[in-house]
C-alpha atoms as a PDB file:
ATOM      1  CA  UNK A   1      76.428  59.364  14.914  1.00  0.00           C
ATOM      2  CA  UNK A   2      76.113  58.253  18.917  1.00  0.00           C
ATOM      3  CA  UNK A   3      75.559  60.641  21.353  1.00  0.00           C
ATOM      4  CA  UNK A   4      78.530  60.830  23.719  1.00  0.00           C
ATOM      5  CA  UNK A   5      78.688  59.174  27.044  1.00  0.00           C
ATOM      6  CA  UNK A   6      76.371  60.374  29.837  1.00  0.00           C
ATOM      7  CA  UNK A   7      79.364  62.129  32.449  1.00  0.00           C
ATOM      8  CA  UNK A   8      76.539  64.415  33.769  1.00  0.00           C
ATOM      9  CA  UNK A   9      73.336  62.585  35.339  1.00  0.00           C
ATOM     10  CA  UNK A  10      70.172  64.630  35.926  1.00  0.00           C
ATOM     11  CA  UNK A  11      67.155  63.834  38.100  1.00  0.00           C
ATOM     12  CA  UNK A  12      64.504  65.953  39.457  1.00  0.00           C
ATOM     13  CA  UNK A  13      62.352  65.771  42.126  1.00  0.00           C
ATOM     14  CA  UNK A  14      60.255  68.399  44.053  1.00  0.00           C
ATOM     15  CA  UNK A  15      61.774  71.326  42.705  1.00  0.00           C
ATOM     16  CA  UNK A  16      65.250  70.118  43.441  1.00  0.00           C
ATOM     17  CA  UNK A  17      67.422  69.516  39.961  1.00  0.00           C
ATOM     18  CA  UNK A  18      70.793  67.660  40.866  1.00  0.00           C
ATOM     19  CA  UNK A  19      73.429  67.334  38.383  1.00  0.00           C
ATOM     20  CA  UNK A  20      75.470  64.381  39.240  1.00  0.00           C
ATOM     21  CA  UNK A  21      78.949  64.749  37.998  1.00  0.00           C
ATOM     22  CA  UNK A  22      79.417  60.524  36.934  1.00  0.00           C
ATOM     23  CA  UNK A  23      82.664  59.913  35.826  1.00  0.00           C
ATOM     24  CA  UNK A  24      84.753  58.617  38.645  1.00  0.00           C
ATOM     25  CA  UNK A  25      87.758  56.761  36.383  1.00  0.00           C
ATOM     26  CA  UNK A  26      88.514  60.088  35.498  1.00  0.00           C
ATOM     27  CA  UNK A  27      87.656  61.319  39.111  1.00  0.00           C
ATOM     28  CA  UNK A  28      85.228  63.985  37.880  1.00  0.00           C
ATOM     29  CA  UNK A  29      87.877  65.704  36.196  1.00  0.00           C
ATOM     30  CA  UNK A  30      86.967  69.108  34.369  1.00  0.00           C
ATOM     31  CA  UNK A  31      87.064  67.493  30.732  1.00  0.00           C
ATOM     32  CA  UNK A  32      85.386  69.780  27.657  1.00  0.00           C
ATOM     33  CA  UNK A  33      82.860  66.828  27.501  1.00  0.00           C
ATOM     34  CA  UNK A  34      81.847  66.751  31.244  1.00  0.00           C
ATOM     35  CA  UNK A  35      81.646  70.423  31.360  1.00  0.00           C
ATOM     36  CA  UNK A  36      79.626  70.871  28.332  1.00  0.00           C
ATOM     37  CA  UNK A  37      77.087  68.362  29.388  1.00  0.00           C
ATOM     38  CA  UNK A  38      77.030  69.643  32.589  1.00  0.00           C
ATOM     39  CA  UNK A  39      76.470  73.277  31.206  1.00  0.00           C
ATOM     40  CA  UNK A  40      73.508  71.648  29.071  1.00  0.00           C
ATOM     41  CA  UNK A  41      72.205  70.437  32.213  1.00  0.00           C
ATOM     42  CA  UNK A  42      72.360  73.733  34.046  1.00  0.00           C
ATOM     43  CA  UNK A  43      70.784  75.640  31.398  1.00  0.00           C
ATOM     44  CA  UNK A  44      67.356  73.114  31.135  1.00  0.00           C
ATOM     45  CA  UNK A  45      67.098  73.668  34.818  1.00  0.00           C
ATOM     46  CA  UNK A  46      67.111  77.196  34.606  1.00  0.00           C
ATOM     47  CA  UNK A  47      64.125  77.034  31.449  1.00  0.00           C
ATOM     48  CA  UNK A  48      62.301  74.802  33.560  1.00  0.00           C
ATOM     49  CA  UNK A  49      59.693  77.071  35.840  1.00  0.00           C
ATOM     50  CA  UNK A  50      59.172  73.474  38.097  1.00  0.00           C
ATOM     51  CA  UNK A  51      62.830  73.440  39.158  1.00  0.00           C
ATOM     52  CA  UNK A  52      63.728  75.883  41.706  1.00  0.00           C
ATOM     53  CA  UNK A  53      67.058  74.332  43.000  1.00  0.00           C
ATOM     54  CA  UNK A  54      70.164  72.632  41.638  1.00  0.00           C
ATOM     55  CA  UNK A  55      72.492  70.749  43.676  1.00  0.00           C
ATOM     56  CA  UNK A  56      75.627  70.086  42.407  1.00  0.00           C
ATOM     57  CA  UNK A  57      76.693  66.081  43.299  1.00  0.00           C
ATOM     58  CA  UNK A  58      79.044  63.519  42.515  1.00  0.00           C
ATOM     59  CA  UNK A  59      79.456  59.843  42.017  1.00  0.00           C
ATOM     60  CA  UNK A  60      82.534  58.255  43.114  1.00  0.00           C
ATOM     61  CA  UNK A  61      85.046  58.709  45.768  1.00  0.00           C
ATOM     62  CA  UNK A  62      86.174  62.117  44.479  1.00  0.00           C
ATOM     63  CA  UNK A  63      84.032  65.284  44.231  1.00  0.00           C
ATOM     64  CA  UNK A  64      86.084  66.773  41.107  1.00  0.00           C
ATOM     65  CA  UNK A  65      89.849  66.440  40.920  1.00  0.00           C
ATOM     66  CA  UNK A  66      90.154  69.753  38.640  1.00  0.00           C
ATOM     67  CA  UNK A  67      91.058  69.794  35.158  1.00  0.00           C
ATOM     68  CA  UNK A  68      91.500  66.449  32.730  1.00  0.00           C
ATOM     69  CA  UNK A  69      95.187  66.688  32.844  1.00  0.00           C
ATOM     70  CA  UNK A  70      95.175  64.055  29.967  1.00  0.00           C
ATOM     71  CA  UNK A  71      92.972  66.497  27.354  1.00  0.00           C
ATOM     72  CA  UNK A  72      95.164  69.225  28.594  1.00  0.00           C
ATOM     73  CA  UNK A  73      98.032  68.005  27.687  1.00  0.00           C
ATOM     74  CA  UNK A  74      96.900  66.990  24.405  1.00  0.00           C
ATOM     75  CA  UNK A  75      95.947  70.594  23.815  1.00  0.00           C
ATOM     76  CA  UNK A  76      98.773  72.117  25.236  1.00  0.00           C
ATOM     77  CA  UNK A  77     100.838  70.640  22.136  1.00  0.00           C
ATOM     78  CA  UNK A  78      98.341  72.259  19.547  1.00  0.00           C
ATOM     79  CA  UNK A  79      99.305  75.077  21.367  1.00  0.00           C
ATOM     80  CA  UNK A  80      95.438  75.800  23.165  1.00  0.00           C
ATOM     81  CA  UNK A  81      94.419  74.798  26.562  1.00  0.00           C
ATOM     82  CA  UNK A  82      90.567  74.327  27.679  1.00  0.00           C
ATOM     83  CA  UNK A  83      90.641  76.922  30.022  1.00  0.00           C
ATOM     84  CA  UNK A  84      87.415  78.965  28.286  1.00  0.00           C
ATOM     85  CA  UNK A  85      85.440  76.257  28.737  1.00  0.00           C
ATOM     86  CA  UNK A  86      86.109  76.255  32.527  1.00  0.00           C
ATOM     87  CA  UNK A  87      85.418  80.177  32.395  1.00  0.00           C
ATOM     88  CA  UNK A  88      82.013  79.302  30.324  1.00  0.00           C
ATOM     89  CA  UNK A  89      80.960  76.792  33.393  1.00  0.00           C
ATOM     90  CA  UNK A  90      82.310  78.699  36.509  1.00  0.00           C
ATOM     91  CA  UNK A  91      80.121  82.163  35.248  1.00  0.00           C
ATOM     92  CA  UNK A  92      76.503  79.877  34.564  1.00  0.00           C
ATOM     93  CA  UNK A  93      76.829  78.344  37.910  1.00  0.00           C
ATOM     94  CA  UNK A  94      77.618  81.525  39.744  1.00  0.00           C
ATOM     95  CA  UNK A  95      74.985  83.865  37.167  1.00  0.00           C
ATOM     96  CA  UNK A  96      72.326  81.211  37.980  1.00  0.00           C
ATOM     97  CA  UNK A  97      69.218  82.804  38.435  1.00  0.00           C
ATOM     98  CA  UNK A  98      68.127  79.536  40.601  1.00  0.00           C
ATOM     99  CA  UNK A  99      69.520  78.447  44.464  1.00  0.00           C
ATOM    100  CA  UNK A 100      73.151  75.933  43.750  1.00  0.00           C
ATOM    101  CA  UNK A 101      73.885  73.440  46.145  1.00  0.00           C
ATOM    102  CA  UNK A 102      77.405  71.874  46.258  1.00  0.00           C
ATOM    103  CA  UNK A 103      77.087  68.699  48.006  1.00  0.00           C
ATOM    104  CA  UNK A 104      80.942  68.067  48.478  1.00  0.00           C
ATOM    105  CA  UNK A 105      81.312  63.882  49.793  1.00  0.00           C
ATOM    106  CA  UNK A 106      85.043  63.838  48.752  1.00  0.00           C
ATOM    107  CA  UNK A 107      87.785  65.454  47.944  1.00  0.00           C
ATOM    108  CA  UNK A 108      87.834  68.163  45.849  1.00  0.00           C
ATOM    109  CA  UNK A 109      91.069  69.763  43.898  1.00  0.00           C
ATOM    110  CA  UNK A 110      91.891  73.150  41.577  1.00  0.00           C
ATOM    111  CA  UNK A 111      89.344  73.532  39.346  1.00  0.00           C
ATOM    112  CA  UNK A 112      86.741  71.431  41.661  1.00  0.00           C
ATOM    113  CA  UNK A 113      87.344  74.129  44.357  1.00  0.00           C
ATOM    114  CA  UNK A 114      86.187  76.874  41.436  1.00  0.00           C
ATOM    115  CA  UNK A 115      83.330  74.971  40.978  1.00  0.00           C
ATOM    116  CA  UNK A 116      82.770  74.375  44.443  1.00  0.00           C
ATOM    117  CA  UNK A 117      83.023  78.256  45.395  1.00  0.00           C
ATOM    118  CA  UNK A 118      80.718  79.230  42.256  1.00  0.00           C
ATOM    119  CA  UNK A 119      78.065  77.845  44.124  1.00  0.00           C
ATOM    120  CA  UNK A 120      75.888  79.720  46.542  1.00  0.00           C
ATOM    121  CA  UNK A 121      75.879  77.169  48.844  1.00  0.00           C
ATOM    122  CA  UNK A 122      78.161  74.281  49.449  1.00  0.00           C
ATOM    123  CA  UNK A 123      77.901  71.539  51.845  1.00  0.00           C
ATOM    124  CA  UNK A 124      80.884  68.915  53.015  1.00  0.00           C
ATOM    125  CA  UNK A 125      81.825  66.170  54.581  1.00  0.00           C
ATOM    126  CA  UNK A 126      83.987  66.975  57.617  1.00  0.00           C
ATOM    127  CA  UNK A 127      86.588  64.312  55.878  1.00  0.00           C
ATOM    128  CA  UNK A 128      86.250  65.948  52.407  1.00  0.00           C
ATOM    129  CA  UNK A 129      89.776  67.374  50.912  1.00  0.00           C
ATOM    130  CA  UNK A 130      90.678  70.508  48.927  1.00  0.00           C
ATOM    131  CA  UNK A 131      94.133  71.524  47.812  1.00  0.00           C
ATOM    132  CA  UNK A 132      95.108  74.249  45.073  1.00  0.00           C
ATOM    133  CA  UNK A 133      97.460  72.255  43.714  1.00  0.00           C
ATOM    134  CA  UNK A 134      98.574  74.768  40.622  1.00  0.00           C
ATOM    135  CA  UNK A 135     101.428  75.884  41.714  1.00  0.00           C
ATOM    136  CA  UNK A 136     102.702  71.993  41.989  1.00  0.00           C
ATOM    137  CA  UNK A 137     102.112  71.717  38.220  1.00  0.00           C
ATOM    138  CA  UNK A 138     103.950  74.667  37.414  1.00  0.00           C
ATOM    139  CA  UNK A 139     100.237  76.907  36.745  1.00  0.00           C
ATOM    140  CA  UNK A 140      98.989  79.163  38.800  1.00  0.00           C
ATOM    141  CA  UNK A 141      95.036  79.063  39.758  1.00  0.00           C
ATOM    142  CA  UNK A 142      93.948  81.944  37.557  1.00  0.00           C
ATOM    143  CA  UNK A 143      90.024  80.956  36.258  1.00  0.00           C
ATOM    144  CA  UNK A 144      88.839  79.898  39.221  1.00  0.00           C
ATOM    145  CA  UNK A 145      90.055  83.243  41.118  1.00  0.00           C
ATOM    146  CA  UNK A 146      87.271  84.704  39.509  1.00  0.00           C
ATOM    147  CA  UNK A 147      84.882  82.351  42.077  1.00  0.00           C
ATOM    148  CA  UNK A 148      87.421  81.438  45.424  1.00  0.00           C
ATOM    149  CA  UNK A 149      89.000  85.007  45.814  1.00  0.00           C
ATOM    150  CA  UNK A 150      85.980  86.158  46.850  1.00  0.00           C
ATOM    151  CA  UNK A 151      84.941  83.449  49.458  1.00  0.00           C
ATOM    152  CA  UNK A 152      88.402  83.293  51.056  1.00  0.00           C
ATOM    153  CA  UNK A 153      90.103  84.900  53.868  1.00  0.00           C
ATOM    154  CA  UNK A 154      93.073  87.036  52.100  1.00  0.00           C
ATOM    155  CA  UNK A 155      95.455  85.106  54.326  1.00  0.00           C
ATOM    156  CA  UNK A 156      94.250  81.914  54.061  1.00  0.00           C
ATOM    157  CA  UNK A 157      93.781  82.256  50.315  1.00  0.00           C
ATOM    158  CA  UNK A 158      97.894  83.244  50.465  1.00  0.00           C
ATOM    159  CA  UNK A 159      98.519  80.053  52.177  1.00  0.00           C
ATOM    160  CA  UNK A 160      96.893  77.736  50.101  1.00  0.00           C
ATOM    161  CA  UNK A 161      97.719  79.054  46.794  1.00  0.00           C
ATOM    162  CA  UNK A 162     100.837  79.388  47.507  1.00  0.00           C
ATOM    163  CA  UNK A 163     101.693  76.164  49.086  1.00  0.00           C
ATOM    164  CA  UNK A 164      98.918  73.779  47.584  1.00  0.00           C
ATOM    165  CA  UNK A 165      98.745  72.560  50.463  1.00  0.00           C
ATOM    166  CA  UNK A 166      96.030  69.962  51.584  1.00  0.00           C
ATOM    167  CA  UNK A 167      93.129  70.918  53.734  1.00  0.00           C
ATOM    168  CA  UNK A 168      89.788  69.132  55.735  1.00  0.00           C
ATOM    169  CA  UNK A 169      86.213  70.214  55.338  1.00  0.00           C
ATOM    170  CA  UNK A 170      86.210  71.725  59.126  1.00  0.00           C
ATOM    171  CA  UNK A 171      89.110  74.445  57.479  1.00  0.00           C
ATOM    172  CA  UNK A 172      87.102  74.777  54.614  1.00  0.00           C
ATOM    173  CA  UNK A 173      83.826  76.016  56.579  1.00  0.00           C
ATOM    174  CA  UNK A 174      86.721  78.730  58.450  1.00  0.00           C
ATOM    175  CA  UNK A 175      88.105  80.479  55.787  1.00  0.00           C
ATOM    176  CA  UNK A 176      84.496  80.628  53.687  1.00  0.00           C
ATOM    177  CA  UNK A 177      85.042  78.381  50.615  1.00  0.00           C
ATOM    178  CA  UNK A 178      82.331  75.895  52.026  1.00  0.00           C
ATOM    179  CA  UNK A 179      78.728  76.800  53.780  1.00  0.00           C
ATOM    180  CA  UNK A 180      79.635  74.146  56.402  1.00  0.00           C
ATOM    181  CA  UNK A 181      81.347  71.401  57.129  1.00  0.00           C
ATOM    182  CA  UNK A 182      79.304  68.063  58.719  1.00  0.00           C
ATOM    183  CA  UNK A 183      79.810  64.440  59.198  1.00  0.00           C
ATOM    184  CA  UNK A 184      79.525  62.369  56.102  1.00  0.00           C
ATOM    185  CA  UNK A 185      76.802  60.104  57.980  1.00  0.00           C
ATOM    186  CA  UNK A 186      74.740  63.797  58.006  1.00  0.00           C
ATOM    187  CA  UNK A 187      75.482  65.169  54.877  1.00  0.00           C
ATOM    188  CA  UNK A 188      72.417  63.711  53.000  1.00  0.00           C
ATOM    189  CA  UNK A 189      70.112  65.301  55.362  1.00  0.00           C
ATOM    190  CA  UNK A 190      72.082  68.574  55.681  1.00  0.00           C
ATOM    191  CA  UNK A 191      71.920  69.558  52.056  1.00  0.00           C
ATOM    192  CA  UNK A 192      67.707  68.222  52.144  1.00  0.00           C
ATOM    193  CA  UNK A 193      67.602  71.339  54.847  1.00  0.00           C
ATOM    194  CA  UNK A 194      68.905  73.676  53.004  1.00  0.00           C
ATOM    195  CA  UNK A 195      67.072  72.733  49.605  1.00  0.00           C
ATOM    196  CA  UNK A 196      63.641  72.590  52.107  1.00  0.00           C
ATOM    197  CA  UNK A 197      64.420  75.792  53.004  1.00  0.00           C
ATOM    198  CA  UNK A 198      64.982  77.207  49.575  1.00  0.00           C
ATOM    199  CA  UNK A 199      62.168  76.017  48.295  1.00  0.00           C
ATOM    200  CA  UNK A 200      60.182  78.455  50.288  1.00  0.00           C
ATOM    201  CA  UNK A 201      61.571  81.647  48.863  1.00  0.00           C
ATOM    202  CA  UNK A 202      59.719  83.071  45.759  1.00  0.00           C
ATOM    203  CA  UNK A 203      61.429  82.218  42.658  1.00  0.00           C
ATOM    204  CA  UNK A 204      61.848  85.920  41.318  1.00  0.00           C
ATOM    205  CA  UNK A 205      63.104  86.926  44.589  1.00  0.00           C
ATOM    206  CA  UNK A 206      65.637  84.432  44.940  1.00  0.00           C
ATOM    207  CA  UNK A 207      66.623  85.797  41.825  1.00  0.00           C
ATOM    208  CA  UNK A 208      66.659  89.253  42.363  1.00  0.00           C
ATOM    209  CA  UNK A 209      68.493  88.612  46.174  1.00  0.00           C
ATOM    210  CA  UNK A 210      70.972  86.666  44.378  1.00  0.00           C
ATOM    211  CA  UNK A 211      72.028  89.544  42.259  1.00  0.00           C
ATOM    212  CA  UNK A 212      71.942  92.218  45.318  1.00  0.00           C
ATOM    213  CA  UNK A 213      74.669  89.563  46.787  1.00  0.00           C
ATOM    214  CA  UNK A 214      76.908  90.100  43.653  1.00  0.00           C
ATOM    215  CA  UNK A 215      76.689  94.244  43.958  1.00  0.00           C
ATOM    216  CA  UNK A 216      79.414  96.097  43.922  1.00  0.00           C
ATOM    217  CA  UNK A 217      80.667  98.465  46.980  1.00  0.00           C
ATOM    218  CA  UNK A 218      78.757 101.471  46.262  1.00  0.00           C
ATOM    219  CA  UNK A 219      80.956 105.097  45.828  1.00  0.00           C
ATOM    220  CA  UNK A 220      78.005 106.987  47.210  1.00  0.00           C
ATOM    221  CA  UNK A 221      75.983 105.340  50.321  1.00  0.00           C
ATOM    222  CA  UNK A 222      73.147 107.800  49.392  1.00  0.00           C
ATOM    223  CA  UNK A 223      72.500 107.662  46.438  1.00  0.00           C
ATOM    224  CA  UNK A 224      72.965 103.594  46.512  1.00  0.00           C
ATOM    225  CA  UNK A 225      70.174 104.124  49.715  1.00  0.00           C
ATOM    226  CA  UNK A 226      68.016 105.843  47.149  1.00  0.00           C
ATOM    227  CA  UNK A 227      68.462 103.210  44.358  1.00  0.00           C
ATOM    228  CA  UNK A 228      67.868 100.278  46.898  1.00  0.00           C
ATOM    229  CA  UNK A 229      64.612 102.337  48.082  1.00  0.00           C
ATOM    230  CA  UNK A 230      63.455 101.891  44.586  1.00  0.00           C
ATOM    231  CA  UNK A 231      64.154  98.164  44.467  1.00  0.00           C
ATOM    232  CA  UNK A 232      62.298  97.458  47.600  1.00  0.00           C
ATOM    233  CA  UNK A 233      59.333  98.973  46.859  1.00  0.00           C
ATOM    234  CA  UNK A 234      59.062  97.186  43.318  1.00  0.00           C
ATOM    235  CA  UNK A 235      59.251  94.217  45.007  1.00  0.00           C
ATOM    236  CA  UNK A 236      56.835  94.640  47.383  1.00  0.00           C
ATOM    237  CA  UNK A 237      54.742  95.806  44.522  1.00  0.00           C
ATOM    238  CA  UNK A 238      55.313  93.030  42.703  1.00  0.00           C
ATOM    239  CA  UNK A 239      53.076  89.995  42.315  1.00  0.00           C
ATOM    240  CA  UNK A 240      55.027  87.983  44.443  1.00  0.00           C
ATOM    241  CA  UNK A 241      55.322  90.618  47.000  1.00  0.00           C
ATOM    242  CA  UNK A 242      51.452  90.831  47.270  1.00  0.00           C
ATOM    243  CA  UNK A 243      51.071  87.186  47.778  1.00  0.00           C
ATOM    244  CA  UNK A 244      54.062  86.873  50.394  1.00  0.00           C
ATOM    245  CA  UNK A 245      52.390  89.729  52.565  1.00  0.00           C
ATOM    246  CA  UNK A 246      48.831  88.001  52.238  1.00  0.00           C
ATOM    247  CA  UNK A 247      50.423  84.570  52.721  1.00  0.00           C
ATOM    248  CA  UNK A 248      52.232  85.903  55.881  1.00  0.00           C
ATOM    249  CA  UNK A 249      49.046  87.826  57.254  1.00  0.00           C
ATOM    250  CA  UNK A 250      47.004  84.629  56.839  1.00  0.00           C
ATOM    251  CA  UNK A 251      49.342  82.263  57.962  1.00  0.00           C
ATOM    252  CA  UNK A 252      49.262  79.935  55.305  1.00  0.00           C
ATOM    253  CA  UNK A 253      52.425  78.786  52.648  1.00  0.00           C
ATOM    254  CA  UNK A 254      52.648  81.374  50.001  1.00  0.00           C
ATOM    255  CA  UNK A 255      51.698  80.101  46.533  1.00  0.00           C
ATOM    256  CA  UNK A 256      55.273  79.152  44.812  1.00  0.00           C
ATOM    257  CA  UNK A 257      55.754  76.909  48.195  1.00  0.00           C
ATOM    258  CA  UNK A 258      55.859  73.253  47.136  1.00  0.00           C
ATOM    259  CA  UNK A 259      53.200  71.233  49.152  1.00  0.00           C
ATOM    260  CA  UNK A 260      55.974  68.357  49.889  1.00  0.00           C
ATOM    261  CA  UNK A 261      57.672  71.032  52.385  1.00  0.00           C
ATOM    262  CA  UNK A 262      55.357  71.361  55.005  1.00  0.00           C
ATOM    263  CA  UNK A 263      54.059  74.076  57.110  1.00  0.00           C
ATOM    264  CA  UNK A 264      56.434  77.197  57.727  1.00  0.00           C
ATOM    265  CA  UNK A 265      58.439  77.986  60.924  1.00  0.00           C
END
């Protein structure tokens, strides 16, 4: 039996993974295929201690124009629509244990934006496009709430999903669905930066910083004080912790730093 089309390209270099969404005459659309390869992808970077970073990218025009209208409809007359898959994809991405990159050159539509927004960090061209277009389609935007709710400004997120309205990178970077917004002729070397810079943090506490990001308000500032007390001190204990300090005292790169980055700051 053949293995099924490549939609997700993988390549790694320095510690940087990038998953390459790759089918543009679909224009990266969500499809159970695309998103299962691109889960598959996600998951070896994550078992692979070399990789500290994925970036999200695209080939084509198009970033990821939401959900594969054509399998949904299919599926919507069996009476089932793909929508767990999404679920599946948005929660890996945003439980990633690892530093994601969205490097956004295009436009970028429903379920693209959850993908988009899963990320930790996501990085656009100035001429890029979003729209929740749902509502258009008679849907509303429900999965990917789970990831854009909590990047958006209330209001603005009332705007858009309401009208599906289309919007530029430069009002993405406002209301907090996209880390910033830069020329396309600088987006290459903006998205380097950041992965440069991420490279430098210590793989467990990336990890463990990435889940403090995700904590709930706490009921009781104390007694969350008390717990967070805890927390700092076992990482400062920790192995890692140890070698930061001594890297930092001796002014050298700590030991997890890949030799390609150069010195510190």
């Amino acid at each position: 039996m053949s293995s099924p089309d490549p939609l997700v390209r993988v390549a790694t270099s320095r510690g940087v993974t990038t998953l390459t969404l790759d089918s543009p005459p679909t224009r990266n659309a969500l499809s159970t295929p695309l998103m299962t390869q691109l889960l598959a992808g996600l998951d070896d970077a994550v078992s692979d201690d070399t990789v500290r970073v994925v970036v999200l990218d695209h080939t084509g025009p198009v970033f990821c124009s939401g959900a594969d209208l054509k399998e949904t409809a299919a599926a919507s007359a069996a009476g089932t629509v793909p929508a767990g898959r999404l679920g599946d994809l948005l929660a890996a991405v945003r439980e990633c244990p690892k530093p994601v990159v969205a490097r956004v050159a295009g436009p970028a539509r429903a379920g693209g934006l959850g993908l988009i927004a899963a990320a930790d960090l996501a990085i656009c061209a100035e001429e890029a496009t979003f729209a929740f277009t749902e509502v258009r389609i008679g849907v509303i935007p429900a999965v990917i709430s789970a990831t854009v709710l909590p990047r958006l400004a209330p209001r603005a997120a009332a705007e858009l999903y309401l009208t599906g309205d289309t919007f530029d990178g430069r009002r993405a970077a406002e209301i907090g669905l996209v880390t910033a917004a830069v020329p396309a002729g600088e987006l290459d070397a903006t998205v380097a930066r950041f992965c440069a810079s991420l490279v430098r943090g210590a793989p467990g506490a990336l990890a463990g910083t990435k889940q403090l990001l995700s904590r709930p308000a706490p009921a009781d500032l104390r007694a969350d004080l008390t717990t967070l007390s805890e927390l700092s001190t076992g990482y400062f204990l920790s192995a890692e912790g140890r070698e930061g300090v001594r890297a930092f005292r001796e002014k050298r790169d700590a030991s997890w730093v890949p030799a390609s980055t150069g010195p510190s700051a």
